[in-house]
Protein backbone atom coordinates (compact mmCIF):
# COMPACT_ATOMS: atom_id res chain seq x y z
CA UNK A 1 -7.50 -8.51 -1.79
CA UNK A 2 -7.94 -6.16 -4.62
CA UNK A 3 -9.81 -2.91 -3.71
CA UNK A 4 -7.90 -0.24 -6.14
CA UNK A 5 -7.39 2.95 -5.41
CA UNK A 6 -11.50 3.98 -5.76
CA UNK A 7 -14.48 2.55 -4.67
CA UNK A 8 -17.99 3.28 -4.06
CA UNK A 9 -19.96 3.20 -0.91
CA UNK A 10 -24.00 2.36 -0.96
CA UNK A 11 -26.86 0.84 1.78
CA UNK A 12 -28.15 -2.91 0.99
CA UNK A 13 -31.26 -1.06 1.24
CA UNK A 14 -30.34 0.79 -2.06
CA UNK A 15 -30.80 -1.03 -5.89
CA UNK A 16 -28.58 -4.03 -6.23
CA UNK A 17 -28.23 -3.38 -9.90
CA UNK A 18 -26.09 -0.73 -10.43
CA UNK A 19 -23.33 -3.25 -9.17
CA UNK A 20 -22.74 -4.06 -13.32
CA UNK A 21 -22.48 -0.57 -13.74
CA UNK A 22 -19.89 0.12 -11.44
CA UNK A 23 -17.44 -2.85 -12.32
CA UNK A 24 -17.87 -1.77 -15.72
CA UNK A 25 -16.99 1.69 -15.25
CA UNK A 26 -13.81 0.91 -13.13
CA UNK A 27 -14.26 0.96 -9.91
CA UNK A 28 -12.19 -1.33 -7.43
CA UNK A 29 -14.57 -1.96 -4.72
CA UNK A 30 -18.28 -1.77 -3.76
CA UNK A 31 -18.97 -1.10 0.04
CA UNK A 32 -22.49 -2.13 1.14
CA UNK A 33 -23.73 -0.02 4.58
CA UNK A 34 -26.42 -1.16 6.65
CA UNK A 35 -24.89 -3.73 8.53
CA UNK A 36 -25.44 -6.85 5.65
CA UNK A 37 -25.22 -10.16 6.95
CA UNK A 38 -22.45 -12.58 4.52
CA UNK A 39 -25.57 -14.12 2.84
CA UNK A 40 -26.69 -10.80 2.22
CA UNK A 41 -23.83 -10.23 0.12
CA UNK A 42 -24.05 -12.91 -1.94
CA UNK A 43 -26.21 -11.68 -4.36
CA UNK A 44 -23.40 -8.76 -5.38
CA UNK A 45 -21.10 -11.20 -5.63
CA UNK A 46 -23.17 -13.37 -8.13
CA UNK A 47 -24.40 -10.65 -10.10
CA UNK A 48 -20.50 -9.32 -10.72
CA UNK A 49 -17.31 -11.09 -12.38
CA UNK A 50 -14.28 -8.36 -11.36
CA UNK A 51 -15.00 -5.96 -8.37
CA UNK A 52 -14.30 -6.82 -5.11
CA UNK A 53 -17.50 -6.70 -2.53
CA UNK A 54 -16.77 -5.28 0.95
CA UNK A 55 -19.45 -5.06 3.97
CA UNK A 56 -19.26 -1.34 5.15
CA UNK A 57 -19.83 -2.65 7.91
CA UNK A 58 -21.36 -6.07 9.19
CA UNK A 59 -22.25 -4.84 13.20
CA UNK A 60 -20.66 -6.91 16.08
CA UNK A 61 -24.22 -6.80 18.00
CA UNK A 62 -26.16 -8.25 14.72
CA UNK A 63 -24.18 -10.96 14.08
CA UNK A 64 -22.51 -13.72 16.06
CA UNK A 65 -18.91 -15.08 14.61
CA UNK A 66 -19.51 -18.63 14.46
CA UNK A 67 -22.80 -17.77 12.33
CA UNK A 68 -20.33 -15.09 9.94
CA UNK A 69 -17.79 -17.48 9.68
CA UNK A 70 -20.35 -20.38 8.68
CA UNK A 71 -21.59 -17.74 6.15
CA UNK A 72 -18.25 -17.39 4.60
CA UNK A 73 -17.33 -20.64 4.57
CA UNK A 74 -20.44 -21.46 1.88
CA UNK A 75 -19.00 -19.07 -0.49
CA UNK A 76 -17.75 -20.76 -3.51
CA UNK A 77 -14.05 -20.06 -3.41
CA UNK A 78 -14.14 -17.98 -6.43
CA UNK A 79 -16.57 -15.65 -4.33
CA UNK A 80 -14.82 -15.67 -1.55
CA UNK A 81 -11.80 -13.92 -3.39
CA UNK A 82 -13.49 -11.06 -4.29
CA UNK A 83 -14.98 -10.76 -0.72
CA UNK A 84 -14.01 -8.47 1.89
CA UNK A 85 -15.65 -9.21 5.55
CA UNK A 86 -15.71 -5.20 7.15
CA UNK A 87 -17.23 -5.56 10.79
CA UNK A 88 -17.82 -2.91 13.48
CA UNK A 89 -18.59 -2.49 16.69
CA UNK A 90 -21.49 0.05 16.02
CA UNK A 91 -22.49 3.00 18.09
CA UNK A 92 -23.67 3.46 21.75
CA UNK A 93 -26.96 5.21 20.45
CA UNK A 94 -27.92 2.61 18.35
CA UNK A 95 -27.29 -0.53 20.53
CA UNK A 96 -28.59 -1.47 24.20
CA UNK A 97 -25.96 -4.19 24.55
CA UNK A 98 -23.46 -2.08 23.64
CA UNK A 99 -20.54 -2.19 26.28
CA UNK A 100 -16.95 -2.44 26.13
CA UNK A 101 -15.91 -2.04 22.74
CA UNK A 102 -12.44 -2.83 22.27
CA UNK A 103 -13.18 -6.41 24.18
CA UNK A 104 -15.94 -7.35 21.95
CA UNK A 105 -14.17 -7.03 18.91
CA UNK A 106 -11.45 -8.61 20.00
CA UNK A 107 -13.91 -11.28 20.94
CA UNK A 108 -15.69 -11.42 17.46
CA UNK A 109 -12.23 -11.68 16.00
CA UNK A 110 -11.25 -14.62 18.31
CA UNK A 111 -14.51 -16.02 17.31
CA UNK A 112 -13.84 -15.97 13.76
CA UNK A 113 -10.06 -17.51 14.21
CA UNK A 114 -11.84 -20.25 16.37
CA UNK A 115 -14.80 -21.32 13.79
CA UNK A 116 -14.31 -24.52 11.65
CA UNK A 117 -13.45 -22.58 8.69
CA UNK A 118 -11.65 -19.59 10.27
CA UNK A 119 -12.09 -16.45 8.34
CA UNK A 120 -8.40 -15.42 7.62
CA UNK A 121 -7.18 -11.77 8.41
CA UNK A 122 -6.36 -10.71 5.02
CA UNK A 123 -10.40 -11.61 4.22
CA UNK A 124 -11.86 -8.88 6.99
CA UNK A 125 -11.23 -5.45 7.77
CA UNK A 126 -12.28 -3.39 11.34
CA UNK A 127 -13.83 -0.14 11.11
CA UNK A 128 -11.63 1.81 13.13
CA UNK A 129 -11.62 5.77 14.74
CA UNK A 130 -9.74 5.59 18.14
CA UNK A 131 -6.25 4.72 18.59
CA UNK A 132 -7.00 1.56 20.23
CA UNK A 133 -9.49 0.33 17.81
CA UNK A 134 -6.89 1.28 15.02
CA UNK A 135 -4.61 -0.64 16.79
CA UNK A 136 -6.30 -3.52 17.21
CA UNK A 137 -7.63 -3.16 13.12
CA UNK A 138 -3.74 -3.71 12.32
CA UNK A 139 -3.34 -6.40 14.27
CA UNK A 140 -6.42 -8.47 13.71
CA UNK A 141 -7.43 -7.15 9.94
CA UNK A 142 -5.82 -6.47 6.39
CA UNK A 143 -6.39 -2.69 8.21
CA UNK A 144 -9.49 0.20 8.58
CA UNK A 145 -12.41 1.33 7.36
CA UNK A 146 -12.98 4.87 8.46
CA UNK A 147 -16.18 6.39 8.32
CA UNK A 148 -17.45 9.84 8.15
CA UNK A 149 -13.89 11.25 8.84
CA UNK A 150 -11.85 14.29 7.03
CA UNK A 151 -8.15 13.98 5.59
CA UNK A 152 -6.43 14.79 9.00
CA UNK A 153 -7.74 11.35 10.34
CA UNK A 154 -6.87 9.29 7.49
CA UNK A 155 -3.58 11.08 7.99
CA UNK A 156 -3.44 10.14 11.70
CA UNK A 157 -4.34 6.83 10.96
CA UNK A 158 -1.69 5.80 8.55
CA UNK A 159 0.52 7.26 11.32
CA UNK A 160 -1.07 4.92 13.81
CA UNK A 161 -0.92 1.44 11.99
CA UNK A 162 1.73 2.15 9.66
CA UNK A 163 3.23 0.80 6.33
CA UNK A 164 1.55 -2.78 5.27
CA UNK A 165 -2.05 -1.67 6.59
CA UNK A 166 -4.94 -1.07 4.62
CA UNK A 167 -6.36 2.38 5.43
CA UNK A 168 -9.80 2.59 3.46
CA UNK A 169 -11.76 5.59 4.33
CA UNK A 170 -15.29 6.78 3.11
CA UNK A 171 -15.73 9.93 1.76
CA UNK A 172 -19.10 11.48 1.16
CA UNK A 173 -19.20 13.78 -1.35
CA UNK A 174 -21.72 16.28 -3.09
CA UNK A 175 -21.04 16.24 -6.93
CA UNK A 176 -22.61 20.27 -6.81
CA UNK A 177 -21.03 23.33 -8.52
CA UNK A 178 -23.27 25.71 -6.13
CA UNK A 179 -21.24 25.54 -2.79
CA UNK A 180 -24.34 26.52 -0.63
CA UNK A 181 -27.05 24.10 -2.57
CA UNK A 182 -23.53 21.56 -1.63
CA UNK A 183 -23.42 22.35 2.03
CA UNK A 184 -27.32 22.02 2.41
CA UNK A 185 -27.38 18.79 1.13
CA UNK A 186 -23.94 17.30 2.78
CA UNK A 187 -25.58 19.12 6.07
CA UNK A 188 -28.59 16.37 5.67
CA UNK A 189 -26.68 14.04 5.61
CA UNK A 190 -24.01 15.14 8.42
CA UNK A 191 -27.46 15.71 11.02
CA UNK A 192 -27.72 12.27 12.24
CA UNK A 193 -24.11 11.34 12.54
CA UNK A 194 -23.06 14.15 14.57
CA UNK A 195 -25.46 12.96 16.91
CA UNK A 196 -23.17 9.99 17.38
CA UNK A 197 -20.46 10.16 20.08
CA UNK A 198 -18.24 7.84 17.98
CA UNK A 199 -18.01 10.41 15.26
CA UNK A 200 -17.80 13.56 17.72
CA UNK A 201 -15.50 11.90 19.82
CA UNK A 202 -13.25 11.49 17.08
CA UNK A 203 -13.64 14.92 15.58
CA UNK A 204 -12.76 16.55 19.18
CA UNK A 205 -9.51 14.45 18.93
CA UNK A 206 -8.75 15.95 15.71
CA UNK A 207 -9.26 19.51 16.51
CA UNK A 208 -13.38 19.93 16.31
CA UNK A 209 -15.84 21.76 18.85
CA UNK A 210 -18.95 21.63 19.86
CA UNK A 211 -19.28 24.97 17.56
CA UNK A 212 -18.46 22.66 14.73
CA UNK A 213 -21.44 19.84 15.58
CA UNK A 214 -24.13 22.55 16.33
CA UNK A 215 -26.62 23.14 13.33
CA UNK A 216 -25.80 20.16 11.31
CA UNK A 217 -22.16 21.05 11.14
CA UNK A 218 -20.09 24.54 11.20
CA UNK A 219 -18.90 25.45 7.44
CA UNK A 220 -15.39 23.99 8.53
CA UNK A 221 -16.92 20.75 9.63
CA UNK A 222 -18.72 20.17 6.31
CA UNK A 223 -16.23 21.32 4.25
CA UNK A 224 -13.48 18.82 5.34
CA UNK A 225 -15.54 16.17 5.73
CA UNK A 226 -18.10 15.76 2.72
CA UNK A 227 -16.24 17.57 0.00
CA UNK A 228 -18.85 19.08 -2.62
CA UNK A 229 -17.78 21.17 -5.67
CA UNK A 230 -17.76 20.27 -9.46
CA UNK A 231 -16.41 16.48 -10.21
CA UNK A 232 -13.01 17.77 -10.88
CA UNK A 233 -13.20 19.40 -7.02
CA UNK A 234 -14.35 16.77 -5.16
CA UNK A 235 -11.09 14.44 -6.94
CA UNK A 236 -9.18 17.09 -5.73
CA UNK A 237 -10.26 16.24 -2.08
CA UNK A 238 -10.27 12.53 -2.79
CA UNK A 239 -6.92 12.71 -3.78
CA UNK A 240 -5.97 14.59 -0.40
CA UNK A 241 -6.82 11.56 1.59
CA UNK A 242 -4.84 9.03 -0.63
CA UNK A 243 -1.76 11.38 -0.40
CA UNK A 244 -2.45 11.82 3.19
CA UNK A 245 -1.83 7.62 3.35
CA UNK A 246 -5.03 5.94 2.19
CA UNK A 247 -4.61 3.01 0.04
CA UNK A 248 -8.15 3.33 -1.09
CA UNK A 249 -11.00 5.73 -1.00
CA UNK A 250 -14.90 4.88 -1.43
CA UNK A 251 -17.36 7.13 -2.43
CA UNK A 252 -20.67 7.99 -1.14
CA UNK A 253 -22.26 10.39 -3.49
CA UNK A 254 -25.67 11.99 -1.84
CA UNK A 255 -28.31 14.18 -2.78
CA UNK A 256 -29.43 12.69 -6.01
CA UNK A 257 -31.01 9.66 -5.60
CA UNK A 258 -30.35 6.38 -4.18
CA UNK A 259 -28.61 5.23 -7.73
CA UNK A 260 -27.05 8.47 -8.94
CA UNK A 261 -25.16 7.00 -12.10
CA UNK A 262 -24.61 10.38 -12.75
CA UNK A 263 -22.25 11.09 -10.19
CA UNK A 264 -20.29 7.72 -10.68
CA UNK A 265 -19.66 8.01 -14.35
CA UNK A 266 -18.71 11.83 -13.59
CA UNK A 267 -16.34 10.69 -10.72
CA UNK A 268 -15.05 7.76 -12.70
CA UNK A 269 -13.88 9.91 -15.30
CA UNK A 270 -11.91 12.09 -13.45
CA UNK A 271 -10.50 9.81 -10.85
CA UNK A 272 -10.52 6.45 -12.34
């Protein structure tokens, strides 16, 4: 599965039709958020020839495997090799059912072997924080997705599932010269998901307090996490993570609009 070395990271929710834009610029990879079914996809896949499509991530609780794996296996095969199947167990805020969450991907991945057309492991990927998710990521999945997550984790997690494991975290960013006007906006963002006790949990593993999650995230916090600066700054950070071990990188630019072509072409040129 080609991703290359930069992608970009965007809701289903957001215009479809920057997807031309973004092949055409370079990119490896678009990541779709919002928890898109495999027939949601579809439509990025026909509307592109090169980049690979990934779901950032399809949620355990939304889906069922058989259903996935029936999804997949209507793909033309030219689709289906520039398809990437991400899936996630979610969070505990956002899900009743949600229980046991090692087990249940483990069972979603058992249910995708099982189906009639089994969805093959180097076709999905497992968003992955913990140890034991990571773990099970490697052994189940071309590798990770990590989400909302600062170099020292993408560093930890190439430790974790070593060489031969695709670690492909997303990285907000703020494309903003003005490092307060940058903070304010990556601090909108970072509001809801330190809410989370996926994402806190993890931070506290790597170091973080609850100093660091109170107020929409300490200046430490938002600084490692959602890199802002000038184009040429936030490559800078980028680059940290893909020395730190990351095979790939996608990019969630916020704070100027839900199709800021803007930021991509100014990111492309400086990364890409």
């Amino acid at each position: 599965m080609e991703l290359g070395k930069i992608g970009i990271w965007r809701t289903r929710h957001q215009r479809a039709d920057v997807v031309g834009e973004l092949e055409a610029l370079g990119y490896g990879a678009l990541w779709i958020g919002g928890s898109p079914s495999v027939a949601q996809m579809r439509p990025y896949l026909e509307m592109s020839s090169t980049i690979t499509l990934a779901s950032g991530i399809l949620n355990v609780w939304q889906q069922t495997p058989e259903g996935t794996a029936a999804e997949w296996a209507e793909l033309p095969p030219a689709l289906r090799d520039r398809f990437l199947l991400g899936i996630g167990i979610g969070h505990p805020e956002a899900t009743r059912e949600y229980r046991t969450p090692l087990a249940t991907m483990r069972d979603f991945f058992d249910g995708l072997d099982a189906a009639p057309t089994p969805v093959p492991r180097e076709a999905r990927i497992a968003a992955a924080l913990g140890p034991k998710m990571l773990d099970l990521a490697a052994e189940r999945s071309l590798g990770t997705h990590p989400y909302f997550v600062p170099v020292e984790h993408t560093r930890t997690a190439r430790e974790r599932v070593g060489p031969g494991v695709i670690v492909a975290p997303e990285v907000a960013v703020v494309v903003e010269p003005d490092v307060e006007t940058g903070r304010r906006l990556a601090r909108e963002y970072a509001d809801g998901y330190l809410k989370r006790s996926n994402y806190t949990n993890n931070l506290r593993r790597l170091g973080y307090t609850d100093a660091d999650f109170a107020d929409a995230g300490s200046d430490r916090l938002i600084d490692a996490v959602i890199p802002h600066g000038t184009a040429e700054q936030v490559a800078e950070a980028v680059r940290a993570h893909l020395d730190a071990g990351a095979d790939h990188v996608c990019l969630q630019p916020l704070g100027h609009g839900p199709a800021p072509l803007g930021d991509y072409r100014a990111l492309a040129a400086v990364l890409l």
